[in-house]
Protein backbone atom coordinates (compact mmCIF):
# COMPACT_ATOMS: atom_id res chain seq x y z
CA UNK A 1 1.25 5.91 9.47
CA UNK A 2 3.70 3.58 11.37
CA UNK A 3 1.66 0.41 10.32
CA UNK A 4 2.07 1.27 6.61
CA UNK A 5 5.48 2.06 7.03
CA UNK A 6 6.57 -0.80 9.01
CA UNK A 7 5.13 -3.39 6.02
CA UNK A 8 6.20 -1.17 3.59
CA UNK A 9 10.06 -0.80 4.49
CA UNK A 10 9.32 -4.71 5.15
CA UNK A 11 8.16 -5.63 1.87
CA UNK A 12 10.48 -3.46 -0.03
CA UNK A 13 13.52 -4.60 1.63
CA UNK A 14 12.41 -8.17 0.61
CA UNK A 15 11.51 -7.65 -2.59
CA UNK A 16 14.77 -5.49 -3.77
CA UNK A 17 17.46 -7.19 -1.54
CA UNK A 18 20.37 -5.46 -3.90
CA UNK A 19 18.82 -2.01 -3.57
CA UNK A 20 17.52 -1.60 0.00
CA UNK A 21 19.67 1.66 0.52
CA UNK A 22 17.88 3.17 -2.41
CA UNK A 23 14.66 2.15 -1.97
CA UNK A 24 14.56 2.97 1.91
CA UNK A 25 15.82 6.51 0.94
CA UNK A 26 12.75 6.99 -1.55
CA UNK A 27 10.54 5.68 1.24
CA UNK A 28 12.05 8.46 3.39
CA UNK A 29 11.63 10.83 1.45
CA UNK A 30 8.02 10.59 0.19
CA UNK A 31 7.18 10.21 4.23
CA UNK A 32 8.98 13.29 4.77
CA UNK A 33 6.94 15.15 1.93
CA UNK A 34 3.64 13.55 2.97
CA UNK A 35 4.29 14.99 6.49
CA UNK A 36 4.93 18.55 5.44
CA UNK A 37 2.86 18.69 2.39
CA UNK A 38 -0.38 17.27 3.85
CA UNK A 39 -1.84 19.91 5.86
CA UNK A 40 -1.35 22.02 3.57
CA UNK A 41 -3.07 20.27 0.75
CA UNK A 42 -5.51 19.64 3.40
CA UNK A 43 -6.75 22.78 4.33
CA UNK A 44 -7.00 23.73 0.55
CA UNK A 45 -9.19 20.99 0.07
CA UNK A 46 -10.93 21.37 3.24
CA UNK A 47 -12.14 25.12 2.18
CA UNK A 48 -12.50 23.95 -1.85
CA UNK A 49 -14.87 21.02 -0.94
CA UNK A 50 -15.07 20.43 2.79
CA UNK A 51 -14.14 17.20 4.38
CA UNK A 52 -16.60 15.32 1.54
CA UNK A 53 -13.81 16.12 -1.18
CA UNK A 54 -10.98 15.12 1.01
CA UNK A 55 -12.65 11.69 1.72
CA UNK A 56 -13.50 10.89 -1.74
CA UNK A 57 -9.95 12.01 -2.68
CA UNK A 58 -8.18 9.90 -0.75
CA UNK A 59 -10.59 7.37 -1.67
CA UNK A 60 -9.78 7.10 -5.83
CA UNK A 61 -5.99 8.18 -4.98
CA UNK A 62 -6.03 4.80 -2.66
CA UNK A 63 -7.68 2.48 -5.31
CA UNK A 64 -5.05 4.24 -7.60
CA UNK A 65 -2.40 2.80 -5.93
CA UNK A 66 -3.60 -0.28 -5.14
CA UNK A 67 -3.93 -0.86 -8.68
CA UNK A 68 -0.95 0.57 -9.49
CA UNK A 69 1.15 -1.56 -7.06
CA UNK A 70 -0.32 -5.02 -8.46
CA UNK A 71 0.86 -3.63 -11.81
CA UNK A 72 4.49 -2.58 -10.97
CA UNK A 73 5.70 -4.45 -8.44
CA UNK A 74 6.87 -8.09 -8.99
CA UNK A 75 5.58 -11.32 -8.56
CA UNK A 76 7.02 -12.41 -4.30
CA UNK A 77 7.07 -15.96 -3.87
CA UNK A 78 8.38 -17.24 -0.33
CA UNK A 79 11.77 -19.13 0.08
CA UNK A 80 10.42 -20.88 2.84
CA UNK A 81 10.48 -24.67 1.87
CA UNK A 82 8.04 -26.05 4.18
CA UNK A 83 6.11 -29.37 3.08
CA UNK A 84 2.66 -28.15 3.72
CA UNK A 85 2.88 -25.13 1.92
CA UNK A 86 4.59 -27.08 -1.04
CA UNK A 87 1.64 -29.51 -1.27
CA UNK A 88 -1.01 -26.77 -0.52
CA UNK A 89 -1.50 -23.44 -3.06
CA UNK A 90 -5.16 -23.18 -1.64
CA UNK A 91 -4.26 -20.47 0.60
CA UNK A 92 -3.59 -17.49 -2.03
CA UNK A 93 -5.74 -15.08 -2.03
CA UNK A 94 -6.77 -13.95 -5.55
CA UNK A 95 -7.71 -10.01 -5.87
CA UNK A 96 -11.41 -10.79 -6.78
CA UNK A 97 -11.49 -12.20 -3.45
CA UNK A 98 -9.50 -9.71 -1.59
CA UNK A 99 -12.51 -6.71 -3.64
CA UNK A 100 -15.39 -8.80 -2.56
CA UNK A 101 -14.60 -9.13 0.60
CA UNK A 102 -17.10 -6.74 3.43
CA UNK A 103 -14.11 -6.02 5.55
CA UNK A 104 -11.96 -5.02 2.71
CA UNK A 105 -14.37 -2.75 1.59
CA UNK A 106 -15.51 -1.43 4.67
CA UNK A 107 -11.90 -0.30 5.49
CA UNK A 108 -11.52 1.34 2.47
CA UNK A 109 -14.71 3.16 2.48
């Protein structure tokens, strides 16, 4: 959870610089409904479908937002003007890279 939230808050705060208040406070708050929601849902899932449901769950709700957040959130380019990077676009990674990749795909599983 702290890994997530750390690059999230640091993303976000880079990518809406005139809004950080409000987007931090969303961020909050969905953390703070996560935490007291989850065991809940949990154990309902748990005794609906054992732990195979929950896995497979999470599993489409995570592609879900993955695709979601290449959809919705904008285009970051850095404003560091270094002369390599200027001189070298090689280095993006494209998403049919990032899918095909084993250790992608073996986190996510």
């Amino acid at each position: 959870m702290s890994m997530v939230q750390t690059s999230t808050f640091s993303i976000l705060t880079q990518i809406y610089t005139e809004d950080v208040n409000f987007v931090t406070s969303w961020m909050e708050t969905a953390g703070g409904i996560g935490l007291a929601g989850g065991p809940l849902i949990g154990v309902v899932l748990y005794e609906l479908g054992g732990i195979t449901l929950i896995f497979l769950l999470l599993f489409t709700i995570s592609m879900l937002i993955a695709f979601s957040i290449k959809i919705y959130l904008p285009e970051y380019k850095s404003t560091t003007q270094d002369s390599e990077d200027e001189s070298d676009e090689s280095d993006e990674v494209t998403y049919k890279q990032l899918l095909s990749n084993k250790g992608v795909i073996f986190a996510n599983l």
